[in-house]
C-alpha atoms as a PDB file:
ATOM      1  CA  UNK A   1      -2.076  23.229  28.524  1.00  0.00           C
ATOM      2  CA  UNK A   2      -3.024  19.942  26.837  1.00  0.00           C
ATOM      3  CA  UNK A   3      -0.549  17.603  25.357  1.00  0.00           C
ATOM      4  CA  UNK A   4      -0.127  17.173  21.799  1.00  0.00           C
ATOM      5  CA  UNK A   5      -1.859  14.838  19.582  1.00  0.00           C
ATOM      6  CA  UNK A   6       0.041  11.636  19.072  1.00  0.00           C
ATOM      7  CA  UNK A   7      -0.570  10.281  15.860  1.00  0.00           C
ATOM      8  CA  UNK A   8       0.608   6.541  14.551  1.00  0.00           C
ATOM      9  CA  UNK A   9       1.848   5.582  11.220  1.00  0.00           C
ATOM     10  CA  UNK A  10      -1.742   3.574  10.801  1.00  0.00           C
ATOM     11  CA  UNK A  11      -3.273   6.183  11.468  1.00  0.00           C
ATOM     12  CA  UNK A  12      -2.253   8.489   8.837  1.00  0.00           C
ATOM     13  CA  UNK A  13      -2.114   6.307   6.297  1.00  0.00           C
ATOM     14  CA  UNK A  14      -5.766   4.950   7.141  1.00  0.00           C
ATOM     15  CA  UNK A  15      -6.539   8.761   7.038  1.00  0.00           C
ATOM     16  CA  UNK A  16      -5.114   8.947   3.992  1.00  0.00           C
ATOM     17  CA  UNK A  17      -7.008   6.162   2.130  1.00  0.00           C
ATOM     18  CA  UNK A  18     -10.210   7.561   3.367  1.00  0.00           C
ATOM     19  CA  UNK A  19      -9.638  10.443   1.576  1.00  0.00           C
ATOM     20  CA  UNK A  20      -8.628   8.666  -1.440  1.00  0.00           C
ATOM     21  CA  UNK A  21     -11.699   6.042  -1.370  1.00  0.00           C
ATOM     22  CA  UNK A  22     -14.291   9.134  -1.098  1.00  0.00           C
ATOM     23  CA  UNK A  23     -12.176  11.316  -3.074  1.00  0.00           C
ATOM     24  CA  UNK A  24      -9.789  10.384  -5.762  1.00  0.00           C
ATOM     25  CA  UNK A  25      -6.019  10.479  -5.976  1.00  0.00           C
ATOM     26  CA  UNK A  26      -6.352  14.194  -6.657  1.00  0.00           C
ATOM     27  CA  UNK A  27      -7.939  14.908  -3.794  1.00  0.00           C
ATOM     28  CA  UNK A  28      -4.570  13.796  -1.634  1.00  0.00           C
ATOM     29  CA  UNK A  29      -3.009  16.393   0.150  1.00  0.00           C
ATOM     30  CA  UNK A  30      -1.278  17.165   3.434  1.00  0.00           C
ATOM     31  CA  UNK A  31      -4.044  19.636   3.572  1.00  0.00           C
ATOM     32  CA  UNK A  32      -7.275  16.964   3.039  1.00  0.00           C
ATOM     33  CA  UNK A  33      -5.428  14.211   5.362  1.00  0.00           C
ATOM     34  CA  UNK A  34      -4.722  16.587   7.931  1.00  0.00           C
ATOM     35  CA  UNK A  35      -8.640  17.634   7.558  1.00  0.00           C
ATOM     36  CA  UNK A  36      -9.593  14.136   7.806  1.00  0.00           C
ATOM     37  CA  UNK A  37      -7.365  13.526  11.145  1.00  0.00           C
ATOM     38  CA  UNK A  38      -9.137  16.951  12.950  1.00  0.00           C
ATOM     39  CA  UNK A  39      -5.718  18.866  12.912  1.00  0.00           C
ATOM     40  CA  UNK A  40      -4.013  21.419  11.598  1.00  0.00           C
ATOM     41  CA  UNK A  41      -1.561  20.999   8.358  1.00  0.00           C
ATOM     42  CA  UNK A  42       1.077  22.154   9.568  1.00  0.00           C
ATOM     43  CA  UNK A  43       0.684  19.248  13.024  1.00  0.00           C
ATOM     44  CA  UNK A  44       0.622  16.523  10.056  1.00  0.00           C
ATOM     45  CA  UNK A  45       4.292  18.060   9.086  1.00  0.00           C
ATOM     46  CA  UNK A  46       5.376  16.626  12.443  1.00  0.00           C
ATOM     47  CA  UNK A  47       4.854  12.623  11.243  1.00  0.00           C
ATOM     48  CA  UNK A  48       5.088  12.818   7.372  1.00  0.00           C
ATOM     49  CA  UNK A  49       7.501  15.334   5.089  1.00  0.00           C
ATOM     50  CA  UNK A  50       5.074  15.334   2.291  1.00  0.00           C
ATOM     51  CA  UNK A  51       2.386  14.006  -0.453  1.00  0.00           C
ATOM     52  CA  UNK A  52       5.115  12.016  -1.653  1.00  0.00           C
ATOM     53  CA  UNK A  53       5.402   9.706   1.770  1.00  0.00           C
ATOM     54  CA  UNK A  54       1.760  10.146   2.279  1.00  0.00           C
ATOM     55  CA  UNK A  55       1.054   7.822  -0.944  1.00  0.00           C
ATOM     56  CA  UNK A  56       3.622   5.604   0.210  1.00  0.00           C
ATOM     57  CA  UNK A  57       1.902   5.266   3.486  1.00  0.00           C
ATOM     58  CA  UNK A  58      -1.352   4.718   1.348  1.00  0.00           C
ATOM     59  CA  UNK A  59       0.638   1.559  -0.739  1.00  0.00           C
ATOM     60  CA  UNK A  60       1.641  -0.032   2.226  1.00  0.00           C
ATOM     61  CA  UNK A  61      -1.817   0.060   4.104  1.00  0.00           C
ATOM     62  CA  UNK A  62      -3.117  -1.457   1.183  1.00  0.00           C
ATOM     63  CA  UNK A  63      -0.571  -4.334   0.393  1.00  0.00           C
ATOM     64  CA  UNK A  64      -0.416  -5.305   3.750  1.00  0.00           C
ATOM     65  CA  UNK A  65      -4.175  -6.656   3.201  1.00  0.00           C
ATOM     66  CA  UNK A  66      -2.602  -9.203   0.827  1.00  0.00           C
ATOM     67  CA  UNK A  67      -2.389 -12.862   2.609  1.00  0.00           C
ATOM     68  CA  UNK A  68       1.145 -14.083   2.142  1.00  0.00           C
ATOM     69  CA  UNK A  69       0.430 -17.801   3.420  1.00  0.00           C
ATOM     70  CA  UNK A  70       1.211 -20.266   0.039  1.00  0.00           C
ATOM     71  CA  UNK A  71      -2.110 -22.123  -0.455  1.00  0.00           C
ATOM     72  CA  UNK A  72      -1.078 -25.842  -1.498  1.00  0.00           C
ATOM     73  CA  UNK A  73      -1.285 -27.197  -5.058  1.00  0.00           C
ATOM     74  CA  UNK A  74       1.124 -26.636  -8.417  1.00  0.00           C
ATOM     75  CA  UNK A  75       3.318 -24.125  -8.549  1.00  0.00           C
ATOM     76  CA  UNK A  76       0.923 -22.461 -10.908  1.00  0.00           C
ATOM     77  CA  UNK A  77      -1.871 -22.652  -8.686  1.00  0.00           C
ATOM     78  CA  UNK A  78       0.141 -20.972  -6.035  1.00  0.00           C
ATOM     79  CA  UNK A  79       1.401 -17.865  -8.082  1.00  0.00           C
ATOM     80  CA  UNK A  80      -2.170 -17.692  -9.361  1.00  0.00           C
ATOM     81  CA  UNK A  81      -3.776 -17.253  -6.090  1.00  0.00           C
ATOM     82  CA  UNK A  82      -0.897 -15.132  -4.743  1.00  0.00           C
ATOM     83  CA  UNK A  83      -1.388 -13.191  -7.939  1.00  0.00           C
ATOM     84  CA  UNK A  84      -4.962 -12.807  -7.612  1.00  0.00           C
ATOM     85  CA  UNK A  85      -4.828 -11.768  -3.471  1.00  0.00           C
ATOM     86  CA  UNK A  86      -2.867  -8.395  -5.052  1.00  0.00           C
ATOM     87  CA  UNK A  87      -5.854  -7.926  -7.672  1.00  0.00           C
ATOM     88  CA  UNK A  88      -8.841  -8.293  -4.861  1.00  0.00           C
ATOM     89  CA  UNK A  89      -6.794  -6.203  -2.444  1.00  0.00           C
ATOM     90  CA  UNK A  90      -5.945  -3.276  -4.605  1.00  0.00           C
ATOM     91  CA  UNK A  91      -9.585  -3.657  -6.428  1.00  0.00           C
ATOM     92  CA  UNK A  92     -10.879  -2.594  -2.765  1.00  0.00           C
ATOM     93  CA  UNK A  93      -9.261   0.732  -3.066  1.00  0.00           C
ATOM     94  CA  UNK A  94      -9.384   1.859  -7.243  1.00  0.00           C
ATOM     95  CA  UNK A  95      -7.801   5.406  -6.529  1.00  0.00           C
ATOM     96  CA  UNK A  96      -4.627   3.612  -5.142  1.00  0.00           C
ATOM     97  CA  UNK A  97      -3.843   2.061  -8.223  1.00  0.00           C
ATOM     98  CA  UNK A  98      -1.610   4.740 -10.084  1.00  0.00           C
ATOM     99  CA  UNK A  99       0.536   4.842  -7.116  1.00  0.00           C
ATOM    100  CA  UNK A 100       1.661   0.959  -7.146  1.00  0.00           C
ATOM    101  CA  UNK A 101       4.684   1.341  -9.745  1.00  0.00           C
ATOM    102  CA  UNK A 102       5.804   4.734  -8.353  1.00  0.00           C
ATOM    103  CA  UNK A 103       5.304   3.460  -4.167  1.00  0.00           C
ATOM    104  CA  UNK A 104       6.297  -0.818  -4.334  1.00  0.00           C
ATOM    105  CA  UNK A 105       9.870  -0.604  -4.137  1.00  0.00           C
ATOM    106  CA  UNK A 106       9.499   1.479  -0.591  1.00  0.00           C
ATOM    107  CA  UNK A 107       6.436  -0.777   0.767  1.00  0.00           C
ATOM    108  CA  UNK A 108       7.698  -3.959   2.845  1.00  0.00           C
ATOM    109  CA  UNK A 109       4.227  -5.457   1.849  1.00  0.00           C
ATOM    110  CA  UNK A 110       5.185  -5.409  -1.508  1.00  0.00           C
ATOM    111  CA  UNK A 111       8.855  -6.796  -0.720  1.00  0.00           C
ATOM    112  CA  UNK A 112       7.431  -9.879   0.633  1.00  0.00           C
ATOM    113  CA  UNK A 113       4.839 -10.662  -1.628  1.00  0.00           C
ATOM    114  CA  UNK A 114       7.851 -10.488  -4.063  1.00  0.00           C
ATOM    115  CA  UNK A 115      10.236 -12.514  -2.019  1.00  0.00           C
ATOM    116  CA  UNK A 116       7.105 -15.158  -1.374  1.00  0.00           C
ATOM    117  CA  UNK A 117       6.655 -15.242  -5.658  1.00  0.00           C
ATOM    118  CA  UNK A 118      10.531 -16.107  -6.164  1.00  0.00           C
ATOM    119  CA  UNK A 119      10.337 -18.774  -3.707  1.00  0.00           C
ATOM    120  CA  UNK A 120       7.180 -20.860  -5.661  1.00  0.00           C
ATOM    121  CA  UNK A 121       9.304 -19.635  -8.914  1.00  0.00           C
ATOM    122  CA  UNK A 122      12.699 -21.109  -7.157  1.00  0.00           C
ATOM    123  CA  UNK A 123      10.920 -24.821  -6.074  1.00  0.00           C
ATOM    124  CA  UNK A 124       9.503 -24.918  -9.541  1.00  0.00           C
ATOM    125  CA  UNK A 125      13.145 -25.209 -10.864  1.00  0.00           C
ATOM    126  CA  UNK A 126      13.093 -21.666 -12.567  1.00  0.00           C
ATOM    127  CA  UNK A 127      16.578 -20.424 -11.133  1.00  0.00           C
ATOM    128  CA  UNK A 128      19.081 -17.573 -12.733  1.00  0.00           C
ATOM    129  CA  UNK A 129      18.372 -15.372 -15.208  1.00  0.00           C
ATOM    130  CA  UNK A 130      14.871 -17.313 -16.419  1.00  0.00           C
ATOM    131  CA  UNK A 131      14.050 -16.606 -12.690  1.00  0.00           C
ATOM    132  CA  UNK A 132      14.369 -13.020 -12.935  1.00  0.00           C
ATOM    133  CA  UNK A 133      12.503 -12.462 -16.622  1.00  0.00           C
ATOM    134  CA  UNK A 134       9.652 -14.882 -14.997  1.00  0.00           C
ATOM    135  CA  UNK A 135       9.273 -12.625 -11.791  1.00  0.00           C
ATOM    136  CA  UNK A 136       9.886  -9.563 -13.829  1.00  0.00           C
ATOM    137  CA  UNK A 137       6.882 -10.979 -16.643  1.00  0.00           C
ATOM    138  CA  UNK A 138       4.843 -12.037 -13.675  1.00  0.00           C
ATOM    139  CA  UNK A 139       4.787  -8.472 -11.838  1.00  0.00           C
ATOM    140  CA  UNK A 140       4.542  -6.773 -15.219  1.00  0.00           C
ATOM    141  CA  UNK A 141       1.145  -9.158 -15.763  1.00  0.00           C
ATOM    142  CA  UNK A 142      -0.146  -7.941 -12.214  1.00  0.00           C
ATOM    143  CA  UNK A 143       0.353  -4.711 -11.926  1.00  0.00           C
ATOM    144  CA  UNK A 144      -0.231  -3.974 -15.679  1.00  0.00           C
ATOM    145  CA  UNK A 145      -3.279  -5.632 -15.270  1.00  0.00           C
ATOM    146  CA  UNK A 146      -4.424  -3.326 -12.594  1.00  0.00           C
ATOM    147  CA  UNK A 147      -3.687  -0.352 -14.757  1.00  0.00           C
ATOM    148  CA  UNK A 148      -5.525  -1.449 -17.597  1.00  0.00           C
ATOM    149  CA  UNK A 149      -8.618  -2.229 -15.631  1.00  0.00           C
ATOM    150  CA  UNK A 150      -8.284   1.192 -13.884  1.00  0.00           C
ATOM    151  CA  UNK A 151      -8.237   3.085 -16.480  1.00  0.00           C
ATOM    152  CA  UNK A 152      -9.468   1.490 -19.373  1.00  0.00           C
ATOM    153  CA  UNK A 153     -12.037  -1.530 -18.182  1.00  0.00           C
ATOM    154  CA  UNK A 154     -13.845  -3.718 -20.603  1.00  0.00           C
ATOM    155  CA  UNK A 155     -16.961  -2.845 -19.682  1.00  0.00           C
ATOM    156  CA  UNK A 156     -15.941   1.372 -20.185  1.00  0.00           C
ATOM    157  CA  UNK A 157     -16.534   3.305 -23.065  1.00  0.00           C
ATOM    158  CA  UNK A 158     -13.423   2.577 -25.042  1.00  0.00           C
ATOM    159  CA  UNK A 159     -14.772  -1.079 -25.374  1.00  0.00           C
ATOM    160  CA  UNK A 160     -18.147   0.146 -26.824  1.00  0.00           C
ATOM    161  CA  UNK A 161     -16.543   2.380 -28.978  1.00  0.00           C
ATOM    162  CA  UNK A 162     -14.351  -0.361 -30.442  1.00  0.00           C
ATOM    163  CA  UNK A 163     -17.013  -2.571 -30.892  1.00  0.00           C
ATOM    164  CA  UNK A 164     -19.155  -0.291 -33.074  1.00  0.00           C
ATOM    165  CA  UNK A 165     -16.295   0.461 -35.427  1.00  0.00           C
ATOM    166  CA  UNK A 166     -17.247  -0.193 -39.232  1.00  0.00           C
ATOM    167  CA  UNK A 167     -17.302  -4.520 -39.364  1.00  0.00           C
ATOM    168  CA  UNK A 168     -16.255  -3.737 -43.109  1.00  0.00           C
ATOM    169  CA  UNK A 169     -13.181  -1.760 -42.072  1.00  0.00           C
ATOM    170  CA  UNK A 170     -12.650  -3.496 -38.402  1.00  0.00           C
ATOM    171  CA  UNK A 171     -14.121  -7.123 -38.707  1.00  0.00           C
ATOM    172  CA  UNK A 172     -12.133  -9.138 -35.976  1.00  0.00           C
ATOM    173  CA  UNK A 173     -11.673  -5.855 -34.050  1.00  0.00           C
ATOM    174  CA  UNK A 174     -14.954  -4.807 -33.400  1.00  0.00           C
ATOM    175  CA  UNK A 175     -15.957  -8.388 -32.843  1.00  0.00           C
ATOM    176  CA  UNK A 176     -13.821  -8.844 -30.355  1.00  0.00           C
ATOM    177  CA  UNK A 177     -14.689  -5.695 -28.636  1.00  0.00           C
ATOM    178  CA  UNK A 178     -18.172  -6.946 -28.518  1.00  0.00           C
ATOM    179  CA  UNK A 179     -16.905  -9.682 -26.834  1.00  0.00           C
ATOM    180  CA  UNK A 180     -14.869  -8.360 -24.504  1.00  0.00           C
ATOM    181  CA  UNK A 181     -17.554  -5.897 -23.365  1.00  0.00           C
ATOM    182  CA  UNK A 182     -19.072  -9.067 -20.959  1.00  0.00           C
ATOM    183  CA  UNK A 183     -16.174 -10.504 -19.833  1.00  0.00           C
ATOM    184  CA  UNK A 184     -15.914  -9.668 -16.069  1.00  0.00           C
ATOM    185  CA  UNK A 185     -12.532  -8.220 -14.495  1.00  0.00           C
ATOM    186  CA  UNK A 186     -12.088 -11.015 -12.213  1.00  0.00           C
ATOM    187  CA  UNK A 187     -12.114 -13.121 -15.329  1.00  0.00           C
ATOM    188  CA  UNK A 188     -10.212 -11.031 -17.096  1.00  0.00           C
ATOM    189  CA  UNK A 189      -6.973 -11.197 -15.006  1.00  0.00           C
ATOM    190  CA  UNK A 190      -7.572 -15.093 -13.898  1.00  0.00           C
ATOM    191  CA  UNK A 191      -7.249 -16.127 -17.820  1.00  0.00           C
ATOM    192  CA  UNK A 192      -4.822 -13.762 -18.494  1.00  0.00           C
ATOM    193  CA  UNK A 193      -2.296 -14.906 -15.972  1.00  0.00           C
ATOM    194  CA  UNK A 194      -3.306 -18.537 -16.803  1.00  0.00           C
ATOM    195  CA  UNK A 195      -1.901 -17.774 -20.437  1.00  0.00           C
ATOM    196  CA  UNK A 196       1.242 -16.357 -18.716  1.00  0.00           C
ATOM    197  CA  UNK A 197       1.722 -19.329 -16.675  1.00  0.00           C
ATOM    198  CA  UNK A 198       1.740 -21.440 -19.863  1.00  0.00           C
ATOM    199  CA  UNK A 199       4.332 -19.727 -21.073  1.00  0.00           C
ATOM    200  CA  UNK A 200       6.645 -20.350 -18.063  1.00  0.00           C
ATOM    201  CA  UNK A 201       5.947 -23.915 -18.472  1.00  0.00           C
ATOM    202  CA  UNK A 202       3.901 -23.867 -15.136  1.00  0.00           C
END
């Protein structure tokens, strides 16, 4: 009689995000990821307990993509391309991004890329309290940022329906949808941190 499978965490969680990337976050289940990994559902109940653990499988495999090495320059420089590593990482994987604010607490990837943040914040002289608000407006920034791309990008619908409101009733608003409607993602959340970054003095 053969052996049973032996499955690793990287596995599953690569199995996972396969399913997500052709799928959709719906599309999760112990049911799908045991489908993807040629096994039965109830096998997969031998490494994971549930959906719940499989998305925070999913988190970490995709955080742990995101280079942790400080690049040299200003301490705004730094936090902007630390910043910016989370945005091209998660960008990779769209379907993952409703799961970041639920999963980052319990993904080690996200821990350090946290930890690696308060240390740029820290030898920029922001200590205490101010330290805390900065890394708590900082986080808010990125993965905000990622939710409003997800689910309401400027170049979606929402934008163009904005921008051909009444210019009567909605001057500066539907101008500024019209606007907005070019401005790439990338571009997007580059100048948007930059503005946050002038606010911390950095």
């Amino acid at each position: 009689m053969p052996r049973p499978r032996s499955l690793t965490t990287e596995q599953i969680a690569a199995a996972a995000l396969a399913v997500l990337d052709r799928e959709g976050l719906d599309a999760l289940s112990m049911r799908t990821v045991a489908g993807e990994l040629g096994m039965g559902t109830m096998s997969l109940y031998r490494y994971v307990s549930d959906r719940d653990q499989l998305e925070g499988l999913v988190v970490e495999l995709v955080l742990r993509a995101i280079d942790l090495t400080v690049p040299r320059g200003s301490a705004g420089r730094r936090l902007s391309v630390l910043a910016d590593r989370v945005r091209v990482a998660v960008s990779r994987h769209p379907a993952v991004v409703p799961l970041l604010l639920i999963h980052r607490h319990r993904a080690p990837s996200s821990t350090r890329w946290g930890e690696t943040m308060l240390s740029v914040l820290t030898d920029a002289g922001i200590t205490g309290k101010r330290r805390a608000i900065a890394f708590r407006a900082i986080m808010g920034y990125v993965f905000g940022a990622l939710q409003v791309e997800h689910f309401g990008a400027l170049s979606g619908p929402g934008t163009a329906a904005l921008a051909e409101l009444p210019p009567e009733e909605f001057p500066i608003l539907s101008e500024t949808a019209a606007q907005a409607r070019s401005i790439p993602p990338e571009e997007e959340f580059r100048q948007g941190f930059a503005i946050l970054l002038r606010g911390l003095g950095l």
